[in-house]
C-alpha atoms as a PDB file:
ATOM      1  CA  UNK A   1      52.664-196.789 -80.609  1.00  0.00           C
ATOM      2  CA  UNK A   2      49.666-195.786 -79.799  1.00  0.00           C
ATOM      3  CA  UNK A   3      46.733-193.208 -78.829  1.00  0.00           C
ATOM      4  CA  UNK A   4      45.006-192.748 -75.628  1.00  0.00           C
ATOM      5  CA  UNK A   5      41.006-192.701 -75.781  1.00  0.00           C
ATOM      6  CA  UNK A   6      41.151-189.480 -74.050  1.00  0.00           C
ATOM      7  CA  UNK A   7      43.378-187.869 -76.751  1.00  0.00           C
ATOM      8  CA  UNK A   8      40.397-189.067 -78.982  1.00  0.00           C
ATOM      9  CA  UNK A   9      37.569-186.663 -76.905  1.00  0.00           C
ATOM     10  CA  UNK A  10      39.967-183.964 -76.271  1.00  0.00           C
ATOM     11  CA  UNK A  11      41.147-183.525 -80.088  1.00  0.00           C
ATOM     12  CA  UNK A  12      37.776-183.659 -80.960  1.00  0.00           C
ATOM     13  CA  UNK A  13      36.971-180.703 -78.258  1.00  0.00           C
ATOM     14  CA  UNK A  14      39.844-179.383 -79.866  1.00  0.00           C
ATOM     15  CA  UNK A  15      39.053-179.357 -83.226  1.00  0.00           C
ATOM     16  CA  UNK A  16      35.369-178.046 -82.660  1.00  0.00           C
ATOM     17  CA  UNK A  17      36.890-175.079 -80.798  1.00  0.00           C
ATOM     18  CA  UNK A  18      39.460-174.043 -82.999  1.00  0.00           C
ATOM     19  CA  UNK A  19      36.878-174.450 -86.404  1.00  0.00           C
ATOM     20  CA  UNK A  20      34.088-171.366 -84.317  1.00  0.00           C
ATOM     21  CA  UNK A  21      37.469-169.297 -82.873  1.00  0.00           C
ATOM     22  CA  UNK A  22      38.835-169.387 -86.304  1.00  0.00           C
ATOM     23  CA  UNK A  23      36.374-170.531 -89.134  1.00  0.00           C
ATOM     24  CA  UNK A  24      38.915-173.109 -91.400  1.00  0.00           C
ATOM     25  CA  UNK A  25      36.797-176.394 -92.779  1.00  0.00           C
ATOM     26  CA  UNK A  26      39.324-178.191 -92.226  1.00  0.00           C
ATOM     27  CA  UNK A  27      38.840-178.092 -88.460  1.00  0.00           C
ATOM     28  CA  UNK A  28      35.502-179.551 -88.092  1.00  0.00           C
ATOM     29  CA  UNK A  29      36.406-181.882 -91.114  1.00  0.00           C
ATOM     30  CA  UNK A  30      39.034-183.803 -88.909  1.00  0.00           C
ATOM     31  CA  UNK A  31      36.650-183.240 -85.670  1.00  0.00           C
ATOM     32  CA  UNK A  32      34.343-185.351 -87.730  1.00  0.00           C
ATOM     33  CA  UNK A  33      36.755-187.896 -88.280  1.00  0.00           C
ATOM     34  CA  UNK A  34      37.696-187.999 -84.802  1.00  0.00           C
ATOM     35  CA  UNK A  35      34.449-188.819 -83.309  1.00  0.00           C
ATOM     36  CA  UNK A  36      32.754-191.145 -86.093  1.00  0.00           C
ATOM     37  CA  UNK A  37      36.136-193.033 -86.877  1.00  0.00           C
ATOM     38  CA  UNK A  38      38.363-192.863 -84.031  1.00  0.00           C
ATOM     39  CA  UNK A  39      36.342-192.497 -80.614  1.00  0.00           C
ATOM     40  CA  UNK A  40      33.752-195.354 -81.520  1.00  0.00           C
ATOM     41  CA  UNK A  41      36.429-198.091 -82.080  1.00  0.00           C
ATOM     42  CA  UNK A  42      37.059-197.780 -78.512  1.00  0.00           C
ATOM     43  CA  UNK A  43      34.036-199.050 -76.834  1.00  0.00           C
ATOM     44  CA  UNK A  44      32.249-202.060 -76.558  1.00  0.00           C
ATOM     45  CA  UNK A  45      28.800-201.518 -78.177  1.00  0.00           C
ATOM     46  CA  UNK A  46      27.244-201.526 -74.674  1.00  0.00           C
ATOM     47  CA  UNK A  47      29.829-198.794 -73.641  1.00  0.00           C
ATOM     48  CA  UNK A  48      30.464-200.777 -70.619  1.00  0.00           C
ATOM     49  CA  UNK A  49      33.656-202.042 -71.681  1.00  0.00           C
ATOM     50  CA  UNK A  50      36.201-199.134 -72.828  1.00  0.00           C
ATOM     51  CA  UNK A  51      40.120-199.012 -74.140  1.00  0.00           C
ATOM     52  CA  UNK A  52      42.756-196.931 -72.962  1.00  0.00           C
ATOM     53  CA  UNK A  53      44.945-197.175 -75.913  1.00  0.00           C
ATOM     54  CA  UNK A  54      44.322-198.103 -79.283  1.00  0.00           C
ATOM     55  CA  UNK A  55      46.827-198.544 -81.607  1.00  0.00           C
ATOM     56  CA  UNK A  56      46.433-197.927 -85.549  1.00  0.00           C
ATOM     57  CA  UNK A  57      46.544-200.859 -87.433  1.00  0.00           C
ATOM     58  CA  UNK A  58      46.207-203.356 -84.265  1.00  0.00           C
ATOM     59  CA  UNK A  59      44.702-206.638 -85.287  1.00  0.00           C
ATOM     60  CA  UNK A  60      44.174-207.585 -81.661  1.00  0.00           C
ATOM     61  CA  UNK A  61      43.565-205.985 -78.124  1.00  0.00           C
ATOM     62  CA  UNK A  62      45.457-208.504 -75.483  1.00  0.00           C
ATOM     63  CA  UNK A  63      46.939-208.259 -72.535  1.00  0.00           C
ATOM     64  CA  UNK A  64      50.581-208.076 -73.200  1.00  0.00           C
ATOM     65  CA  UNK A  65      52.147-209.152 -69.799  1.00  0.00           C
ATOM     66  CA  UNK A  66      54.815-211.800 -71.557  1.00  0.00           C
ATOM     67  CA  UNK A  67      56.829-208.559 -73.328  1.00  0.00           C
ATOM     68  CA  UNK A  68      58.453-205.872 -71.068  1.00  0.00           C
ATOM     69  CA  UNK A  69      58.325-202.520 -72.564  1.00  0.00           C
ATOM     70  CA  UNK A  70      59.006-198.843 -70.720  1.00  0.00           C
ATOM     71  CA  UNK A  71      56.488-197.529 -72.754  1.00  0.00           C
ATOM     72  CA  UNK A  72      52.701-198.290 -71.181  1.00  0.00           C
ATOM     73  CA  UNK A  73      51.437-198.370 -74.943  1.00  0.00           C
ATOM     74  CA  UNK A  74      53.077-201.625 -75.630  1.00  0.00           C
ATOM     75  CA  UNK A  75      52.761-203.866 -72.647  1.00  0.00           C
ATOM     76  CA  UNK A  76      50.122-204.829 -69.680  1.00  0.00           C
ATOM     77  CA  UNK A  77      46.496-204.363 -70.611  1.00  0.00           C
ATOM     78  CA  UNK A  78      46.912-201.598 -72.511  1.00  0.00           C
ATOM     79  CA  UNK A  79      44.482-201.804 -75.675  1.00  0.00           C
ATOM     80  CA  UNK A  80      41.919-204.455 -73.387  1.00  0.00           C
ATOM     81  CA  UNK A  81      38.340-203.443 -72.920  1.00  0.00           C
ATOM     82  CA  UNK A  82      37.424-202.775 -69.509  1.00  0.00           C
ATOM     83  CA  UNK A  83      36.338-200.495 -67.164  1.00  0.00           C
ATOM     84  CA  UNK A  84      40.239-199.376 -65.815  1.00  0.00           C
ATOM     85  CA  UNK A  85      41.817-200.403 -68.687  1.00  0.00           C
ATOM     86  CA  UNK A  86      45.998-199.778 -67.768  1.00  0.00           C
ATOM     87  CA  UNK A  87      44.543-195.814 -65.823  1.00  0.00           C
ATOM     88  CA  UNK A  88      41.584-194.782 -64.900  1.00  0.00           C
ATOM     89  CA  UNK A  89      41.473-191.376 -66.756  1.00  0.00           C
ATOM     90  CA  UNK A  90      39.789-192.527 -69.768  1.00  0.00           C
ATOM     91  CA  UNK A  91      36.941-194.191 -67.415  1.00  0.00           C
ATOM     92  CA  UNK A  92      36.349-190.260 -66.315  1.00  0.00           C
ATOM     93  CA  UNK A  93      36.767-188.964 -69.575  1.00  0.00           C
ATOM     94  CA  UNK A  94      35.314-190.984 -72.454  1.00  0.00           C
ATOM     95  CA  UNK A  95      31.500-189.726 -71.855  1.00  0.00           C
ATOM     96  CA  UNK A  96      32.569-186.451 -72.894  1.00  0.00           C
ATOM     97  CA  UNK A  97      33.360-186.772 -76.313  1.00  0.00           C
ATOM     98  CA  UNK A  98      29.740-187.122 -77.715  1.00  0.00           C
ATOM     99  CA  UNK A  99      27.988-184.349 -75.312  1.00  0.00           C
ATOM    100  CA  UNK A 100      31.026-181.858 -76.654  1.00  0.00           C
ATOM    101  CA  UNK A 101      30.702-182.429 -80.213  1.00  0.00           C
ATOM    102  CA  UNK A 102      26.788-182.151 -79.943  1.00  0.00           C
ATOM    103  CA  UNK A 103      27.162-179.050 -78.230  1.00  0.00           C
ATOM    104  CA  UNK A 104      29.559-177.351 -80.430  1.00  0.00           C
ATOM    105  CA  UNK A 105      27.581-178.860 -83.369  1.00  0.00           C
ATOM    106  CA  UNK A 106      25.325-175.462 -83.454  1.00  0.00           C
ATOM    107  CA  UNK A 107      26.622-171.988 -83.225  1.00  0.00           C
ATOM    108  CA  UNK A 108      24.949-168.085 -83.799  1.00  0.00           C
ATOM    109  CA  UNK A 109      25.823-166.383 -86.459  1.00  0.00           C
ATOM    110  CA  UNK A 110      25.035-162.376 -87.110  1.00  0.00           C
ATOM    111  CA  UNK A 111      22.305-163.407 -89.104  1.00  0.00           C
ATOM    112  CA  UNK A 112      20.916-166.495 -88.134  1.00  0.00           C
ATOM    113  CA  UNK A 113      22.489-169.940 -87.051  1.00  0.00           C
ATOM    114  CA  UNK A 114      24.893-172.086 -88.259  1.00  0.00           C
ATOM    115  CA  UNK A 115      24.483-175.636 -88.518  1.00  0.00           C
ATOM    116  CA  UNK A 116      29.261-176.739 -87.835  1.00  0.00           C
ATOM    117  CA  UNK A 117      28.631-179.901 -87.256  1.00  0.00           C
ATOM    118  CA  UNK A 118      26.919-182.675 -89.494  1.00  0.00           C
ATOM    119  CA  UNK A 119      24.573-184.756 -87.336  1.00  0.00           C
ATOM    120  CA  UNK A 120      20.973-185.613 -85.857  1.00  0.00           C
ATOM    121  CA  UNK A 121      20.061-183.326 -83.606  1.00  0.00           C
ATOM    122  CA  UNK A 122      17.912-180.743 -82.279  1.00  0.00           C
ATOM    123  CA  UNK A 123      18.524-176.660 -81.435  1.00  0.00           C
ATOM    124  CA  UNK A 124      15.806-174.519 -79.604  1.00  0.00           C
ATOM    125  CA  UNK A 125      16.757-170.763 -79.309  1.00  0.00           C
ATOM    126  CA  UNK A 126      15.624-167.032 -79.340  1.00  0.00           C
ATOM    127  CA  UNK A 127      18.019-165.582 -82.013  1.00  0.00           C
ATOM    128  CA  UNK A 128      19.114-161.789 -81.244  1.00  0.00           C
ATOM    129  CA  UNK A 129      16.840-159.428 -83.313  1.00  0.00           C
ATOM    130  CA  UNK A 130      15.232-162.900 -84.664  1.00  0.00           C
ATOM    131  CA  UNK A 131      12.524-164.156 -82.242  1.00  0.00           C
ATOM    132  CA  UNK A 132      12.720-168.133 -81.291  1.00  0.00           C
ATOM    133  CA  UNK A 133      13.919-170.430 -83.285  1.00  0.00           C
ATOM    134  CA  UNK A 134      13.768-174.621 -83.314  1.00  0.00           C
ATOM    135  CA  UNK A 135      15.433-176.652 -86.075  1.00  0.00           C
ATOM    136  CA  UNK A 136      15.336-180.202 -85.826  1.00  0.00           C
ATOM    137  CA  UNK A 137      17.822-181.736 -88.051  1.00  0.00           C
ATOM    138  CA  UNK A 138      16.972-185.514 -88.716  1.00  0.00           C
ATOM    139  CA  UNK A 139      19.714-187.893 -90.933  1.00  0.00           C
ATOM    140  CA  UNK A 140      21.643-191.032 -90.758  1.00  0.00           C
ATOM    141  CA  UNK A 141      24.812-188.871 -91.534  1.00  0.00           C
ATOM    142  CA  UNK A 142      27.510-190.028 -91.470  1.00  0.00           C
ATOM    143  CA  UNK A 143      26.249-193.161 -92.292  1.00  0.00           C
ATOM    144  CA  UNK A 144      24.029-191.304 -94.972  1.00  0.00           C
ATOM    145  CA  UNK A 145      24.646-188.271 -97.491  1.00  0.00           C
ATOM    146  CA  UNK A 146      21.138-186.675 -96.809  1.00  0.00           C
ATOM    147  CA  UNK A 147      19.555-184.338 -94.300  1.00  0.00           C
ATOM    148  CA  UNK A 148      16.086-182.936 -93.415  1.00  0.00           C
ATOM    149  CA  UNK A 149      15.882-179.848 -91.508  1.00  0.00           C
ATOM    150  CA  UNK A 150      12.495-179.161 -90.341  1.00  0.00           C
ATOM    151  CA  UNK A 151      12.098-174.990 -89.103  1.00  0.00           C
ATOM    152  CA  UNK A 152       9.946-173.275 -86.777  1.00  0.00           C
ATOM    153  CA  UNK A 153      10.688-169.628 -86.966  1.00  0.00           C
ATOM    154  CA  UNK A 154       8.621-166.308 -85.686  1.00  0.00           C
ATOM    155  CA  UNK A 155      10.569-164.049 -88.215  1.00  0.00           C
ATOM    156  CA  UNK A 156      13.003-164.711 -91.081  1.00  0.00           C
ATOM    157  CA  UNK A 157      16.784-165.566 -90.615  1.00  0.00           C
ATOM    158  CA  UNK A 158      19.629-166.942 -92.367  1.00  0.00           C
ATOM    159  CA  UNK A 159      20.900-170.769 -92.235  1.00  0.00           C
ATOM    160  CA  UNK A 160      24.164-171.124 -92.523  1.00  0.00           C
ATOM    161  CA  UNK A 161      25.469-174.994 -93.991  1.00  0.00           C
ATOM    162  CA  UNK A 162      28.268-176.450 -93.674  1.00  0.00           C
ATOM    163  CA  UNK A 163      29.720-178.580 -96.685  1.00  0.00           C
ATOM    164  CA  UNK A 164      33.133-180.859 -95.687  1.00  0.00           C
ATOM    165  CA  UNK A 165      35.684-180.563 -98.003  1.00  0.00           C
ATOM    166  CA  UNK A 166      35.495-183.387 -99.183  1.00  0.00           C
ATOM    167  CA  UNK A 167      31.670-183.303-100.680  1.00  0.00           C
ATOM    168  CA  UNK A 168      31.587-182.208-104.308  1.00  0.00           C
ATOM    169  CA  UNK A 169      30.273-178.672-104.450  1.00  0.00           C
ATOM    170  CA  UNK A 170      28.809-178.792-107.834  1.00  0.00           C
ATOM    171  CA  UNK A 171      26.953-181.751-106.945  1.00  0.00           C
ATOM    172  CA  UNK A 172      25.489-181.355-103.672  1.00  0.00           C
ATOM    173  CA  UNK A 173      22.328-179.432-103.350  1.00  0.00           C
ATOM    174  CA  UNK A 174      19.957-177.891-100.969  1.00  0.00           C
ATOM    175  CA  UNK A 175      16.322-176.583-101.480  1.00  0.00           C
ATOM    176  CA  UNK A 176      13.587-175.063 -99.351  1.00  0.00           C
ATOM    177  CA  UNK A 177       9.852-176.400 -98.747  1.00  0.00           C
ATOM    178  CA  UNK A 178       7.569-173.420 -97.085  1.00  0.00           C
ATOM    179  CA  UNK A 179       4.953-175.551 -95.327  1.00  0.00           C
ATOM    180  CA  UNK A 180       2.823-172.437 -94.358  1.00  0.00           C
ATOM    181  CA  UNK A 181       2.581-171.849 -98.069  1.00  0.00           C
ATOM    182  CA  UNK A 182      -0.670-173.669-100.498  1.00  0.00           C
ATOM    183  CA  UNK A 183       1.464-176.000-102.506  1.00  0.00           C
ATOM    184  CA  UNK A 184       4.830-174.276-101.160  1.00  0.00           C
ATOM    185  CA  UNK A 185       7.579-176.262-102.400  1.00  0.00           C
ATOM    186  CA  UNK A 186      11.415-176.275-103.374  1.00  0.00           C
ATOM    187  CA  UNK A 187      13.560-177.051-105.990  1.00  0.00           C
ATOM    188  CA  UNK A 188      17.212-177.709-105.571  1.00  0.00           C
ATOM    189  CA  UNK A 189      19.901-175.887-106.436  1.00  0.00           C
ATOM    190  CA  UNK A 190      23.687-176.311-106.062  1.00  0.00           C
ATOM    191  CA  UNK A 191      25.528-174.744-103.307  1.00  0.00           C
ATOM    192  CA  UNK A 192      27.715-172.303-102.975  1.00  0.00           C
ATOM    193  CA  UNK A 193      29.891-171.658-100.496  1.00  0.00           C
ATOM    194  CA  UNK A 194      32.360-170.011 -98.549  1.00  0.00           C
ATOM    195  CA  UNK A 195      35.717-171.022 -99.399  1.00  0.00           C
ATOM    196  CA  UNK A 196      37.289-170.313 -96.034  1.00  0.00           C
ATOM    197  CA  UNK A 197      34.036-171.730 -93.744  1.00  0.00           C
ATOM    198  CA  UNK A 198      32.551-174.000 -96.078  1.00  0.00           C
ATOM    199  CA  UNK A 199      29.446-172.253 -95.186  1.00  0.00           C
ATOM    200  CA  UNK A 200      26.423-171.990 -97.342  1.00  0.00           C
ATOM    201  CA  UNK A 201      23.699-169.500 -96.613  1.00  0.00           C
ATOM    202  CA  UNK A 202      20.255-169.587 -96.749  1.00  0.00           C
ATOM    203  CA  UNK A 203      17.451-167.389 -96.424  1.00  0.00           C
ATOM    204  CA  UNK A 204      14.744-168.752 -94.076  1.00  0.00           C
ATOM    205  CA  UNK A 205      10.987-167.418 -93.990  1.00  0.00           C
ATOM    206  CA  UNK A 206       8.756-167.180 -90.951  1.00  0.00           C
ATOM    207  CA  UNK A 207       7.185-169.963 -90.151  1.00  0.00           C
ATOM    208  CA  UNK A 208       7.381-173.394 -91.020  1.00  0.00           C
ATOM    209  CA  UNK A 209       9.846-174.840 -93.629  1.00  0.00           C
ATOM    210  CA  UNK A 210      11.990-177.824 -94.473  1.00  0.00           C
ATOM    211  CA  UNK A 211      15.096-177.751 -96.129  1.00  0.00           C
ATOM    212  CA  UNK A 212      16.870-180.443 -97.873  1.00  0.00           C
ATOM    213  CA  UNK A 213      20.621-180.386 -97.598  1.00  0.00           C
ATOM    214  CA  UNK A 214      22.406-183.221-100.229  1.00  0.00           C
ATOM    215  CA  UNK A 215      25.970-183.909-100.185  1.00  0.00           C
ATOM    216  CA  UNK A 216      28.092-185.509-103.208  1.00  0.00           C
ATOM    217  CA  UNK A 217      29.804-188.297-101.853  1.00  0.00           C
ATOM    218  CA  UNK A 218      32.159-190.593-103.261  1.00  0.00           C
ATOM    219  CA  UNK A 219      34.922-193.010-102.508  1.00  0.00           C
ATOM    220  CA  UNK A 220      38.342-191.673-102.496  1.00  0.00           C
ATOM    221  CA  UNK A 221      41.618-192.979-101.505  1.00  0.00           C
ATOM    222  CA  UNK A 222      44.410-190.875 -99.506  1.00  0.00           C
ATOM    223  CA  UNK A 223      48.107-192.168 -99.530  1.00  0.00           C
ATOM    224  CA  UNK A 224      49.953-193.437 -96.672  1.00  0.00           C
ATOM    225  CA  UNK A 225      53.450-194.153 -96.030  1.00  0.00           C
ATOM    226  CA  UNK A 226      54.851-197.783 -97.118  1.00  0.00           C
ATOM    227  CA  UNK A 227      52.619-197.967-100.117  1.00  0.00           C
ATOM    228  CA  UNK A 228      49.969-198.176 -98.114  1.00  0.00           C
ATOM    229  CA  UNK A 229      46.290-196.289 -98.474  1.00  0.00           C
ATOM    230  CA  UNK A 230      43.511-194.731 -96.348  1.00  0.00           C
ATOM    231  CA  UNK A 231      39.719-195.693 -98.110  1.00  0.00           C
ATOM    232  CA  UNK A 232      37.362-193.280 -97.203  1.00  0.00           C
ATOM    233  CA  UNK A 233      33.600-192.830 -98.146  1.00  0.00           C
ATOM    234  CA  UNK A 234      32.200-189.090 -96.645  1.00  0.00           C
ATOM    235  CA  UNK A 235      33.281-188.841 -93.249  1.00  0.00           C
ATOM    236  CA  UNK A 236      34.058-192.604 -92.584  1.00  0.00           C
ATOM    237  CA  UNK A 237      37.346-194.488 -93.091  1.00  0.00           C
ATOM    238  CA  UNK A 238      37.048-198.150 -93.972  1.00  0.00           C
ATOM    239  CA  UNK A 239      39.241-201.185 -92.705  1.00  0.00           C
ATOM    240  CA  UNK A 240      39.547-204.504 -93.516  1.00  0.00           C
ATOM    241  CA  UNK A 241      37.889-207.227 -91.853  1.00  0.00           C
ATOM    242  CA  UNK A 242      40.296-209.903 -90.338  1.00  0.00           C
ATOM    243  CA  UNK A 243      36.742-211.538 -87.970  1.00  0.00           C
ATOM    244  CA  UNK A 244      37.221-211.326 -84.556  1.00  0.00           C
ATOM    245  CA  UNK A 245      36.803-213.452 -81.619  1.00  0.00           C
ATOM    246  CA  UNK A 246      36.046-212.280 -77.624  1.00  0.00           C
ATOM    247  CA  UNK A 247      37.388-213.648 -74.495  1.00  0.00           C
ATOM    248  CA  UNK A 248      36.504-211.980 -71.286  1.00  0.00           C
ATOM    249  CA  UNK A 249      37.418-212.578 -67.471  1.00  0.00           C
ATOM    250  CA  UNK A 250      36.288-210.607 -63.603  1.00  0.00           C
ATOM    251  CA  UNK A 251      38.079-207.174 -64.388  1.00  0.00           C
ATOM    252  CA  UNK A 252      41.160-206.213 -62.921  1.00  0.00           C
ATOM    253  CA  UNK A 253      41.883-203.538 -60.296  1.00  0.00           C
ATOM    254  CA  UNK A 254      43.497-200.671 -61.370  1.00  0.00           C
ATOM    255  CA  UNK A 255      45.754-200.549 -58.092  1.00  0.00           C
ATOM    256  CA  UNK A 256      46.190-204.288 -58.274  1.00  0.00           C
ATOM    257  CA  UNK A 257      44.590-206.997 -56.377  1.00  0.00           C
ATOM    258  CA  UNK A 258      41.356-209.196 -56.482  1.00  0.00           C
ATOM    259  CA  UNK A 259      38.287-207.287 -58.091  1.00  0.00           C
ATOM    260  CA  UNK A 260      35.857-210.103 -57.504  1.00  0.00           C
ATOM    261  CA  UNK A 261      34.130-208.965 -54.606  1.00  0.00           C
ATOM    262  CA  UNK A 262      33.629-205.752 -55.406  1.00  0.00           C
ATOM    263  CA  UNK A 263      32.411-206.672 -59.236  1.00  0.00           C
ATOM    264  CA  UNK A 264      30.709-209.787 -59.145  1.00  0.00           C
ATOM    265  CA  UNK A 265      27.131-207.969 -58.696  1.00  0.00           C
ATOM    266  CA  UNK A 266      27.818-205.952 -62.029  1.00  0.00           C
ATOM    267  CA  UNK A 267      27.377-209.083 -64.388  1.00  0.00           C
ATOM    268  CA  UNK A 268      28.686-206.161 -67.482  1.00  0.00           C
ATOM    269  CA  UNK A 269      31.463-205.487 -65.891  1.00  0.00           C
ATOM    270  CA  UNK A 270      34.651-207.573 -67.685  1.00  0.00           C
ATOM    271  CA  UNK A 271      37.392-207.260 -69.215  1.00  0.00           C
ATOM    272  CA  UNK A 272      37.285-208.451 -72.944  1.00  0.00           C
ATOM    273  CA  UNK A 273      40.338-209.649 -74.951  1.00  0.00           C
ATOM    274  CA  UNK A 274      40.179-209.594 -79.090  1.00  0.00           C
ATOM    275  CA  UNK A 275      41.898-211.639 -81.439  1.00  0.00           C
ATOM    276  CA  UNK A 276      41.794-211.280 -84.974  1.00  0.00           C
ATOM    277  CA  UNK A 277      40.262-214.985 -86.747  1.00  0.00           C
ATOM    278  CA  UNK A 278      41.353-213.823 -90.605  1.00  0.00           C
ATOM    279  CA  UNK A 279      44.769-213.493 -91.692  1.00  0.00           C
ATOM    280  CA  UNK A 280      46.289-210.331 -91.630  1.00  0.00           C
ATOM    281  CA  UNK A 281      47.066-209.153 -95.008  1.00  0.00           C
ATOM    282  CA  UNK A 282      48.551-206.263 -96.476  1.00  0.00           C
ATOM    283  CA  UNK A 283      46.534-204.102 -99.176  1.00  0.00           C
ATOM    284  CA  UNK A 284      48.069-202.288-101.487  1.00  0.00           C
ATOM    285  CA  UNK A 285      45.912-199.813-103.917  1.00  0.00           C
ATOM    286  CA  UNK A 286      47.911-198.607-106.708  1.00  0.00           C
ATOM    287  CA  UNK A 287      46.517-195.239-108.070  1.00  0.00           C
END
């Protein structure tokens, strides 16, 4: 079994959609997980190689031409990297997933803006009844539990946050920093949010200000079927390493045939095999 790279973009669309149309944390939790867990495994770090399936718990990504199988999951070059890997669909599709979540990252709220979607990024716009508006939010998240908005704003509005579900409320903090005011400054306070949204509000001054948004993070562990568990730190799920080693050859033709001419002037343009170089064990966290 397995799950097509363009499942991963379009459940991440998804799940951005659904969490503005309806408001539930739990939506742009899992869209999170989707596109800094699930979409990322699926490309070469140069992006010129791509799967079209991936299969959970796969310790290698071969062609699999020796086993006949109805189902397209299991057999031919399947899980390879490549630039046709098996179809063609997810060499359209898989340079949407990052532009949709980055657009759907920012949204308007009656009073101000709200920031869905953790990540760096930037938002320039004139607010309804609010003059303009430019936020630039810098942070390693996911990668880090710390984020630095820095405001321009003609008139007051409200910032709305949003805290995953997973982030201890009690412990995270935010706090504002007026820079247009002598020795302006801060001090942090606990959140409190919406239970529904996850949305926490604050009031924004004319001006320039920074705001400091902290998130409690810790490690917890999810159970899976078979005795088996999910490790997670924030919005990142860990895996074992079992090493890896790369073979590559001229990339196949989706409609079959010789690719060479066509490919040989595109010296990034293989297909890559992994195998895993550890052994595969099972590990089994008892709680």
């Amino acid at each position: 079994m397995g799950s097509e790279l363009c499942t991963a973009v379009e459940t991440g669309y998804s799940l951005a959609y659904l969490y503005q149309a309806l408001g539930d944390n739990s939506f742009a939790d899992r869209a999170e997980l989707v596109i800094f867990n699930a979409l990322p495994t699926m490309f070469t770090h140069d992006l010129w190689g791509h799967q079209y399936m991936s299969r959970g718990n796969g310790p290698w990504a071969l062609a699999q031409t020796h086993q006949h199988s109805q189902f397209t999951t299991a057999n031919g070059v399947a899980t390879i990297f490549g630039l046709e890997p098996q179809y063609p669909c997810c060499t359209v599709n898989h340079p949407q997933g990052y532009p949709k979540f980055l657009s759907h990252s920012w949204a308007l709220a009656e009073t101000g803006l709200v920031h869905a979607l953790l990540s760096p990024s930037v938002v320039n716009v004139t607010l309804p009844h609010a003059g303009r508006v430019t936020i630039e939010c810098k942070t390693d998240y996911p990668f880090s539990d710390y984020l630095v908005y820095n405001i321009l704003a003609e008139t007051s509005f409200d910032l709305f946050l949003r805290l995953p579900s997973w982030a201890g409320q009690s412990q995270s903090t935010s706090s504002i920093a007026m820079a247009n005011v002598a020795g302006g400054g801060g001090t942090s306070k606990p959140v409190s949010i919406d239970a529904h949204t996850g949305l926490h509000r604050l009031a924004i001054p004319a001006g320039r200000s920074t705001v400091t948004f902290t998130l409690a993070t810790s490690i917890r562990i999810e159970p899976r079927p078979n005795d088996a568990v999910s490790v997670y730190v924030g919005s990142l799920l860990y895996s074992l390493d079992i090493g890896h080693e790369v073979t590559s050859s001229l990339p196949h033709r989706y409609f079959g045939g010789d690719a060479t001419n066509e490919f040989q002037q595109f010296e990034k343009v293989r297909d890559y095999y992994f195998n895993h170089t550890k052994p595969v064990s099972l590990l089994v966290v008892r709680c």
